[in-house]
Structure formats: C-alpha cells, structure tokens
Protein backbone atom coordinates (compact mmCIF):
# COMPACT_ATOMS: atom_id res chain seq x y z
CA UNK A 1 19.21 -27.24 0.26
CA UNK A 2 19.38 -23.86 2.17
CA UNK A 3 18.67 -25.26 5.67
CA UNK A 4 15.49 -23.34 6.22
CA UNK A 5 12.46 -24.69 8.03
CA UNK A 6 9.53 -23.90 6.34
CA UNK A 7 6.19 -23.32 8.36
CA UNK A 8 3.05 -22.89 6.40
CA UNK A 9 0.40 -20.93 8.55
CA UNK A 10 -3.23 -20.86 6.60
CA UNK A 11 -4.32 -17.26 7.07
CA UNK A 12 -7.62 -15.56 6.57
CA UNK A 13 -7.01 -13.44 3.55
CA UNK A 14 -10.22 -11.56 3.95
CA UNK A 15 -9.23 -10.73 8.07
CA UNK A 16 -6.24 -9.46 6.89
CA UNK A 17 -7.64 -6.85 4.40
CA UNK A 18 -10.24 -6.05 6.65
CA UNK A 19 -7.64 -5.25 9.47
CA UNK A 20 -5.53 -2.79 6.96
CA UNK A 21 -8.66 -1.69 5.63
CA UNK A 22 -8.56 -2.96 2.37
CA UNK A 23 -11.99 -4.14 0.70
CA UNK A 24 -12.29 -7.74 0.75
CA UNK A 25 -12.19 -8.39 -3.06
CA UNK A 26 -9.16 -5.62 -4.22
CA UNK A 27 -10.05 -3.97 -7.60
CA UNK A 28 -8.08 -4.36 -10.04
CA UNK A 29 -7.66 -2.10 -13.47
CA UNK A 30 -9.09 -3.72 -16.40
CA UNK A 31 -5.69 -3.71 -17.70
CA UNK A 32 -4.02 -4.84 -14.38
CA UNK A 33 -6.46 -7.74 -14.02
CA UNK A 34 -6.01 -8.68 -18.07
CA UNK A 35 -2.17 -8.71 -16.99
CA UNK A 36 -2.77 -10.50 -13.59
CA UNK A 37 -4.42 -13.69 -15.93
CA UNK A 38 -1.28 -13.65 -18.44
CA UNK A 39 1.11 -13.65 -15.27
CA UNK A 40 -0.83 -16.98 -13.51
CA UNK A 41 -0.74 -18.48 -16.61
CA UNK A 42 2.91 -17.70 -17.25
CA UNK A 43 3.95 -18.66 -13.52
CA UNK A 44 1.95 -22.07 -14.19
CA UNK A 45 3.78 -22.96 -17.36
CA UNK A 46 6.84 -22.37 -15.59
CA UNK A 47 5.78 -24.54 -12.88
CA UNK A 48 4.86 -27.38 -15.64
CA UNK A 49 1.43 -27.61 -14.84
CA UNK A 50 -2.33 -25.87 -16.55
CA UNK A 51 -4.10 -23.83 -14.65
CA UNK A 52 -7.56 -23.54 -14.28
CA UNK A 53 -8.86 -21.20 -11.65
CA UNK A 54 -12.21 -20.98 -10.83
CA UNK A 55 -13.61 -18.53 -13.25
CA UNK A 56 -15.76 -16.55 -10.65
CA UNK A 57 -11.66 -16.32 -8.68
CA UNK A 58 -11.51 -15.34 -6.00
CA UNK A 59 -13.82 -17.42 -4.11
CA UNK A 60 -13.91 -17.89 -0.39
CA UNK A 61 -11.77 -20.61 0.93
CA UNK A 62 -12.43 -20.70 4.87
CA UNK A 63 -14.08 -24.19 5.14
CA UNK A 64 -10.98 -25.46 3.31
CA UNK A 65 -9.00 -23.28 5.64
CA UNK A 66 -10.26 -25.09 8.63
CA UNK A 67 -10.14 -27.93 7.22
CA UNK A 68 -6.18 -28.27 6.34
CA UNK A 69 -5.71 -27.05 9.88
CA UNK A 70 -8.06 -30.19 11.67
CA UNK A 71 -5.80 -32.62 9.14
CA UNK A 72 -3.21 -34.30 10.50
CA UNK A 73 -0.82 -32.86 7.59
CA UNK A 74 -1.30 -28.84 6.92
CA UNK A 75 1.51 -29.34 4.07
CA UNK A 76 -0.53 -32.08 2.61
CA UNK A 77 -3.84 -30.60 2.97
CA UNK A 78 -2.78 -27.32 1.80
CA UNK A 79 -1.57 -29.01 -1.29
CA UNK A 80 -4.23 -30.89 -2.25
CA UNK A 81 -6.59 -28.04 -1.96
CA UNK A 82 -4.34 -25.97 -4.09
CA UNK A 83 -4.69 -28.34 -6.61
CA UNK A 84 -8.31 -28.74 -6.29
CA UNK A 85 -8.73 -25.26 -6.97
CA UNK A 86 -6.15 -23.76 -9.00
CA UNK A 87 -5.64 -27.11 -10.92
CA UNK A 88 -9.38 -28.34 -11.68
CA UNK A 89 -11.02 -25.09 -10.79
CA UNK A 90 -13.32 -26.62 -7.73
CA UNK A 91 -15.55 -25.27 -5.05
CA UNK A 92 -13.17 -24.92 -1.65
CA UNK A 93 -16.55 -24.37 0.30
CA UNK A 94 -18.45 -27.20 -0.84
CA UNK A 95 -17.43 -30.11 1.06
CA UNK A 96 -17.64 -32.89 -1.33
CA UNK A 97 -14.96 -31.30 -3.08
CA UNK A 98 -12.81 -30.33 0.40
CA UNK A 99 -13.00 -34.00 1.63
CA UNK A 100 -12.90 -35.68 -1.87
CA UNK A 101 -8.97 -33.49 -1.84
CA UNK A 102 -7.91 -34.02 1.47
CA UNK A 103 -8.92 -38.12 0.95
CA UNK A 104 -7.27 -37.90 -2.30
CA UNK A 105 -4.29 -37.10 -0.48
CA UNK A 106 -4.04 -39.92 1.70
CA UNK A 107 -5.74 -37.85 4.69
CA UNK A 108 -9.08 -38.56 6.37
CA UNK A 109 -11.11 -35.99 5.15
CA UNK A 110 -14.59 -36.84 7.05
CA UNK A 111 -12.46 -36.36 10.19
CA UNK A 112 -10.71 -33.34 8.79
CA UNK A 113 -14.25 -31.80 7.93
CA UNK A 114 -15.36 -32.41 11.30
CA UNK A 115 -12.72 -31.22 13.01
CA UNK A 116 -12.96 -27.77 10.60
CA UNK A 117 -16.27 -26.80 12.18
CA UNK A 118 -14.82 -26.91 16.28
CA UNK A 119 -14.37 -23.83 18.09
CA UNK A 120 -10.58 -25.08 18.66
CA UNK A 121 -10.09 -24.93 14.62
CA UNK A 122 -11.91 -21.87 14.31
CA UNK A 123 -10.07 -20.15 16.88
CA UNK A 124 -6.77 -21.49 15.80
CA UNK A 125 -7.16 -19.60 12.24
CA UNK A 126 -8.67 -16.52 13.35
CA UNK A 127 -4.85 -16.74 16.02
CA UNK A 128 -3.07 -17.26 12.99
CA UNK A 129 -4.28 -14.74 11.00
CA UNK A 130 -4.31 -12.15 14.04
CA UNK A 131 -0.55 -13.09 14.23
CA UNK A 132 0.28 -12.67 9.98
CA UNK A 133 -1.71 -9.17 10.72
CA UNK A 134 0.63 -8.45 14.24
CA UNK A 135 3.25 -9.44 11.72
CA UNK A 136 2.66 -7.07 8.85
CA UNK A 137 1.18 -9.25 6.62
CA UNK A 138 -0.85 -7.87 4.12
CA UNK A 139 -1.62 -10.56 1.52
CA UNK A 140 -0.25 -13.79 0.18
CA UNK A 141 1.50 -15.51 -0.13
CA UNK A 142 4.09 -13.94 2.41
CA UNK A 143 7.58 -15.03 4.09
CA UNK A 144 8.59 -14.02 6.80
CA UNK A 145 12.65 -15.14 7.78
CA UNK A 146 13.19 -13.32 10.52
CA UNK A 147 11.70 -10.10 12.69
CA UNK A 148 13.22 -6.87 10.81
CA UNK A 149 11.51 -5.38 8.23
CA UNK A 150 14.02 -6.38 5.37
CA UNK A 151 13.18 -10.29 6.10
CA UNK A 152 9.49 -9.65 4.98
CA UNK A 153 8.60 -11.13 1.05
CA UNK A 154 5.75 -10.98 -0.22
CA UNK A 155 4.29 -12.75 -3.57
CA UNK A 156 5.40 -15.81 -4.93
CA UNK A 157 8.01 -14.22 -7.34
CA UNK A 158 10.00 -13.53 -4.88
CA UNK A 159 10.81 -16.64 -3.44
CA UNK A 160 14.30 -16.98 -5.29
CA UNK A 161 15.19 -14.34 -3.06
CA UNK A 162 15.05 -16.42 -0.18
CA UNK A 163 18.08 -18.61 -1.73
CA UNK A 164 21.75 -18.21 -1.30
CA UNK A 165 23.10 -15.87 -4.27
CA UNK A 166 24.18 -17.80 -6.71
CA UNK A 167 28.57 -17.54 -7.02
C-alpha cells in the first residue's frame, strides 16, 4: 500500500502516434518483433496467466474504447476487455464480443454499447487522448505521478518503479 490513487484514462493509441508522427502500426525488426512475442509471453507467465493475443495484434480497439468509458466502471470495463483480448484473443470491434465482456463483468453492456456510439463518449476519448498527447504521452501503457519530466513511466516494466525502494 503506497497511498497512490490510480486513474486509468483510455487513450487513443493511434491519435497519439499520429500527433508525434509516428505511423499508426510501428515497425518492428524481425528480430525486435521475434523478441517482443518472447517478452509478452514472459511478462504473462509472471503474471500467472496464458496469453493469447490476437494473432493479426494489433487490432483496433476504439469501439471497446468507447465502450469502457459509457460503463459505469472504466476499471472494470477496462479489465474485462483486457482479458477478452489478450486472454482469449477476441475481436474488441465486434460487439458481441465487447458486450458479451463488459456483461461478463457484472456491467450492462447493451447500455455500455449504446452509450459508446454518443457524441459525449466520442468526444470524451478524443479529450483524453488530446490531454495524454498535451502530456507527453507517446504510447502505453504510461504513468504519469506528477508534472516534471522525471515523474513520466512508460511501459509496463516499469511499474516497480513507482513503489517505495525497498530498505
């Protein structure tokens, strides 16, 4: 227990790259992208759980986006998506699979799928991902823990930094 509130902001990945000019799918070496599999899988044993990512990764997630915003849990939501797609590999913009999640979750996801195709939704994530840009965001996962520059993380290996050293 560190004490830290923890806000979790669904961002549009692709907005940001386009904003820092980046090309919406990064390339990656052969090598590097060989390496990049062998590292998921090794984060996911660590984590105690199989991955299986949609073979075509990355694929676009907006609907599901939208969707965990117009929930009434983003935490939740945001979860059970995760799972849907980095767990059993689903389709984030078919939404069968987004409400069959979000329901599996204990959230109503006919309401949440509605709500993910209002203007308020839609202009809610395009805010949040102009503010993770204003921010210096430039991919994810990302936390920030305060305004300077040395309270920026990026990447999900990093995220023992954020605790107390250890005595």
């Amino acid at each position: 227990q560190i004490g830290a509130r923890v806000s979790w902001e669904p961002i549009l990945l692709g907005g940001v790259f386009k904003a820092i000019g980046a090309p919406d799918r990064p390339r990656m070496s052969e090598g590097r992208a060989r390496y990049n599999l062998i590292d998921l899988k090794r984060q996911a044993d660590r984590a105690g759980v199989e991955l299986r990512a949609p073979s075509d990764h990355p694929r676009r997630t907006v609907l599901a986006l939208r969707a965990a915003i117009g929930s009434s849990d983003i935490v939740a939501a945001s979860r059970a998506l995760y799972a849907a797609y980095w767990l059993r590999g689903e389709d984030l913009e078919d939404p069968r699979v987004v409400r069959s999640a979000l329901d599996g979750a204990g959230l109503d996801g006919a309401a949440a799928l509605e709500a993910a195709h209002s203007e308020s939704v839609k202009a809610d994530l395009r805010a949040r991902t102009d503010r993770a840009i204003a921010s210096g965001v430039f991919g994810v996962p990302t936390m920030l823990v305060g305004d300077a520059p040395e309270d920026f993380y990026w990447g999900n290996d990093r995220l023992d930094l954020l605790l107390p050293p250890r005595p």
